[in-house]
C-alpha atoms as a PDB file:
ATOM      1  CA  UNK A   1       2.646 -20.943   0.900  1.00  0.00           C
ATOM      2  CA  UNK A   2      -0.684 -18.546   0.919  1.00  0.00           C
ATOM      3  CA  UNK A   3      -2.510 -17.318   3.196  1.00  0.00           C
ATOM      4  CA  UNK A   4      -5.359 -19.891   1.486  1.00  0.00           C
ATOM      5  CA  UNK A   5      -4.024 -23.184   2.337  1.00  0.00           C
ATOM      6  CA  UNK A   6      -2.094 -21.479   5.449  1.00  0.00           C
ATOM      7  CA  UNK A   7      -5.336 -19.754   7.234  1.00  0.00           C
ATOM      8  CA  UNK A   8      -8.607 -20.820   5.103  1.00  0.00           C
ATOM      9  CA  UNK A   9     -10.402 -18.995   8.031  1.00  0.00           C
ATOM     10  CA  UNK A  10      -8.881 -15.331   7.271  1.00  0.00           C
ATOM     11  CA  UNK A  11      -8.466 -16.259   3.658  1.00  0.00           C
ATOM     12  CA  UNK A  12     -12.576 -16.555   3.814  1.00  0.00           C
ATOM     13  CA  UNK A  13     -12.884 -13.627   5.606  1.00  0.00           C
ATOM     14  CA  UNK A  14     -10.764 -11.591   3.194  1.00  0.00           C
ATOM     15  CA  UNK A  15     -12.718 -12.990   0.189  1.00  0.00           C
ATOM     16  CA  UNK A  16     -15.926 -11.894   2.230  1.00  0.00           C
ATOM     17  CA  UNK A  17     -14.849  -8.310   2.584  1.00  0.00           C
ATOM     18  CA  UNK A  18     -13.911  -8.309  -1.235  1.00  0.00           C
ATOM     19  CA  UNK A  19     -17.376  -9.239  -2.180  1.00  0.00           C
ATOM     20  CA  UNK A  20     -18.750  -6.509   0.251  1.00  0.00           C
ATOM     21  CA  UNK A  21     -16.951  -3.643  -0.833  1.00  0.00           C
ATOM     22  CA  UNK A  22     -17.518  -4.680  -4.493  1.00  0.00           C
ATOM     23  CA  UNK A  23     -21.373  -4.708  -4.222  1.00  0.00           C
ATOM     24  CA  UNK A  24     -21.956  -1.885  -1.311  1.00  0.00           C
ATOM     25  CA  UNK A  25     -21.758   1.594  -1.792  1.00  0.00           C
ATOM     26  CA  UNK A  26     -20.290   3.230   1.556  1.00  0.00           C
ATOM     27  CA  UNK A  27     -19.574   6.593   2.065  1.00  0.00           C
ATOM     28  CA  UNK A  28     -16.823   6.543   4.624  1.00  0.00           C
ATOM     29  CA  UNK A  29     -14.170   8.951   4.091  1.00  0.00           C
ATOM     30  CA  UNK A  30     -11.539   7.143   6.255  1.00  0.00           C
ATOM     31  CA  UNK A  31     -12.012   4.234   3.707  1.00  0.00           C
ATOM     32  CA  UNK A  32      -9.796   3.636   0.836  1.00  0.00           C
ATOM     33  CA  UNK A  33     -10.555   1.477  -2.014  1.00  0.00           C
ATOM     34  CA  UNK A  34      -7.405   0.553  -3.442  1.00  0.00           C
ATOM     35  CA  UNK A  35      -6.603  -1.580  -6.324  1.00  0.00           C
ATOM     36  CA  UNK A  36      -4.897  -5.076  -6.746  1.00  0.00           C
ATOM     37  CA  UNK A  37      -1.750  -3.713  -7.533  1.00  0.00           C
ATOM     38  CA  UNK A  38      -1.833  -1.308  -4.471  1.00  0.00           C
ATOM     39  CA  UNK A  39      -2.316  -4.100  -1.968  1.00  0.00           C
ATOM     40  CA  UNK A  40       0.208  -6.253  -3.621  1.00  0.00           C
ATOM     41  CA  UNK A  41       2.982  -3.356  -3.188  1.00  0.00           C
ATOM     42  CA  UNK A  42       1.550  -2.669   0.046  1.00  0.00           C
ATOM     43  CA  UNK A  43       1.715  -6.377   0.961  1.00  0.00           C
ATOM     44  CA  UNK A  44       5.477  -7.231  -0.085  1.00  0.00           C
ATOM     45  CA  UNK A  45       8.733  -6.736   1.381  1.00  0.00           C
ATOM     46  CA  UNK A  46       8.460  -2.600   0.849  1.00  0.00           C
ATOM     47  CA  UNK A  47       5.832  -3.060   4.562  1.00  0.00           C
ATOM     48  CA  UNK A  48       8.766  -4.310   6.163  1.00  0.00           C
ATOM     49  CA  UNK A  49      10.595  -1.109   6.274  1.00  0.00           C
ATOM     50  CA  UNK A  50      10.692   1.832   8.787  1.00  0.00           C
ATOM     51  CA  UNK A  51      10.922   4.534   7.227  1.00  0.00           C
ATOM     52  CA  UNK A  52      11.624   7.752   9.334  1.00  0.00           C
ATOM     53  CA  UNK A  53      12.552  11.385   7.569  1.00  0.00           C
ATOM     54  CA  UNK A  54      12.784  12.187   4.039  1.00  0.00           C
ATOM     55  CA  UNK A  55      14.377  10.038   1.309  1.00  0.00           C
ATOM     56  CA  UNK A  56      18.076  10.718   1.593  1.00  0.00           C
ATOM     57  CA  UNK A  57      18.200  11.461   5.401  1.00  0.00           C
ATOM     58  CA  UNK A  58      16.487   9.027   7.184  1.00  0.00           C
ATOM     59  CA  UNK A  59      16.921   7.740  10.890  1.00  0.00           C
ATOM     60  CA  UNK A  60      17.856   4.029   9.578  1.00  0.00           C
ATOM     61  CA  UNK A  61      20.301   2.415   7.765  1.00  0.00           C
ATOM     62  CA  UNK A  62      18.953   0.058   4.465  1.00  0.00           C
ATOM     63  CA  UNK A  63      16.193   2.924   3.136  1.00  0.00           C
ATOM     64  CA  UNK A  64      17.891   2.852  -0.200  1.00  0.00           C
ATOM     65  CA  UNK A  65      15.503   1.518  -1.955  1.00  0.00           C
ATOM     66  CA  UNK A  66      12.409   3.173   0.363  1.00  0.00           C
ATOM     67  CA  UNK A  67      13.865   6.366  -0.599  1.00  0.00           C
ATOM     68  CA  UNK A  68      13.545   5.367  -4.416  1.00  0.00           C
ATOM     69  CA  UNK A  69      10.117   4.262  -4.143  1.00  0.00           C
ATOM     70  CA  UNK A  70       9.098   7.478  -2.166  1.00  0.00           C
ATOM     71  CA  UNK A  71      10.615   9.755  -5.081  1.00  0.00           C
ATOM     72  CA  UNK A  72       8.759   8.194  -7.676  1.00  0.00           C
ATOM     73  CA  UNK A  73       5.458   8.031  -5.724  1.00  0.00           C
ATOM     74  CA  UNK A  74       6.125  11.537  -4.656  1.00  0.00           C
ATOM     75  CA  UNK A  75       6.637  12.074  -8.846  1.00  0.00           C
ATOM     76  CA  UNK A  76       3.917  10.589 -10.012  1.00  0.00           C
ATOM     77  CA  UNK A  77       1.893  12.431  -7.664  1.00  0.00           C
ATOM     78  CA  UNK A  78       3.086  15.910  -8.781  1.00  0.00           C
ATOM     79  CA  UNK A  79       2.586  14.817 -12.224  1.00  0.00           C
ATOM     80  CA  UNK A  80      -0.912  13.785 -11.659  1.00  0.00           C
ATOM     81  CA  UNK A  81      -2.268  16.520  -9.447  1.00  0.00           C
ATOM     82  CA  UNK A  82      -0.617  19.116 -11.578  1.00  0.00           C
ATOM     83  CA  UNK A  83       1.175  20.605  -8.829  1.00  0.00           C
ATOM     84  CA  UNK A  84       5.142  21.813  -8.277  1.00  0.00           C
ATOM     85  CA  UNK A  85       8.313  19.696  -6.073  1.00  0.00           C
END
Protein backbone atom coordinates (compact mmCIF):
# COMPACT_ATOMS: atom_id res chain seq x y z
CA UNK A 1 0.00 0.00 0.00
CA UNK A 2 1.01 3.95 -0.44
CA UNK A 3 -0.31 6.69 0.45
CA UNK A 4 -0.73 7.16 -3.70
CA UNK A 5 -3.18 4.58 -4.53
CA UNK A 6 -4.50 4.77 -0.71
CA UNK A 7 -5.29 8.77 -0.59
CA UNK A 8 -4.54 10.27 -4.28
CA UNK A 9 -6.04 13.47 -2.66
CA UNK A 10 -3.14 13.97 0.11
CA UNK A 11 -0.71 12.17 -2.12
CA UNK A 12 -1.46 15.36 -4.62
CA UNK A 13 -1.24 17.64 -2.04
CA UNK A 14 2.12 16.35 -0.80
CA UNK A 15 3.52 16.38 -4.38
CA UNK A 16 2.16 20.09 -4.50
CA UNK A 17 4.07 21.21 -1.46
CA UNK A 18 7.26 19.42 -2.92
CA UNK A 19 7.11 21.46 -6.01
CA UNK A 20 6.58 24.67 -3.84
CA UNK A 21 9.31 24.44 -1.58
CA UNK A 22 11.60 23.36 -4.47
CA UNK A 23 10.95 26.52 -6.59
CA UNK A 24 10.17 29.27 -3.65
CA UNK A 25 12.60 30.81 -1.63
CA UNK A 26 11.00 31.40 2.00
CA UNK A 27 12.62 32.73 4.77
CA UNK A 28 10.82 31.18 7.68
CA UNK A 29 12.93 30.17 10.45
CA UNK A 30 10.42 27.68 11.99
CA UNK A 31 10.74 25.84 8.57
CA UNK A 32 12.96 22.96 7.99
CA UNK A 33 13.92 21.67 4.71
CA UNK A 34 14.88 18.25 5.22
CA UNK A 35 16.06 15.70 2.86
CA UNK A 36 14.56 12.37 1.46
CA UNK A 37 16.32 10.34 3.72
CA UNK A 38 15.24 12.51 6.77
CA UNK A 39 11.54 12.10 6.07
CA UNK A 40 11.90 8.49 5.34
CA UNK A 41 13.53 7.90 8.98
CA UNK A 42 11.17 10.29 10.27
CA UNK A 43 8.29 8.45 8.54
CA UNK A 44 9.05 4.68 9.65
CA UNK A 45 8.51 2.72 12.63
CA UNK A 46 11.30 4.97 14.76
CA UNK A 47 7.76 7.85 14.88
CA UNK A 48 6.05 5.26 16.66
CA UNK A 49 8.02 5.51 19.77
CA UNK A 50 7.70 7.66 22.97
CA UNK A 51 10.56 8.48 23.96
CA UNK A 52 10.80 10.18 27.48
CA UNK A 53 14.43 10.87 29.35
CA UNK A 54 17.77 10.15 28.13
CA UNK A 55 18.90 7.00 26.30
CA UNK A 56 19.46 4.45 29.02
CA UNK A 57 16.83 5.77 31.55
CA UNK A 58 13.80 6.35 29.98
CA UNK A 59 10.10 6.33 31.37
CA UNK A 60 9.11 3.26 28.92
CA UNK A 61 9.91 -0.05 28.40
CA UNK A 62 11.06 -1.10 24.42
CA UNK A 63 13.50 2.28 23.89
CA UNK A 64 16.33 -0.03 23.09
CA UNK A 65 16.72 0.71 19.95
CA UNK A 66 15.47 4.71 20.39
CA UNK A 67 18.26 4.96 22.72
CA UNK A 68 20.72 3.65 19.91
CA UNK A 69 19.49 5.91 17.37
CA UNK A 70 19.65 8.96 19.81
CA UNK A 71 23.49 8.15 20.58
CA UNK A 72 24.48 8.12 17.17
CA UNK A 73 22.45 11.22 16.17
CA UNK A 74 23.69 12.82 19.29
CA UNK A 75 27.44 11.55 17.73
CA UNK A 76 27.23 12.65 14.61
CA UNK A 77 26.18 15.89 15.81
CA UNK A 78 29.23 16.46 18.08
CA UNK A 79 31.32 15.35 15.30
CA UNK A 80 29.89 17.78 12.92
CA UNK A 81 29.54 20.91 14.99
CA UNK A 82 32.95 20.37 16.45
CA UNK A 83 31.78 20.46 19.86
CA UNK A 84 32.47 18.05 23.21
CA UNK A 85 29.80 14.97 24.89
Amino acid sequence: MSIKSEDPKIYKLIEAEIERQQNTLDLIPSENYCSAEVREAMGSVLANKYSEGYPGARYYAGQKNIDEVEEIAKDRALKIFKLWG
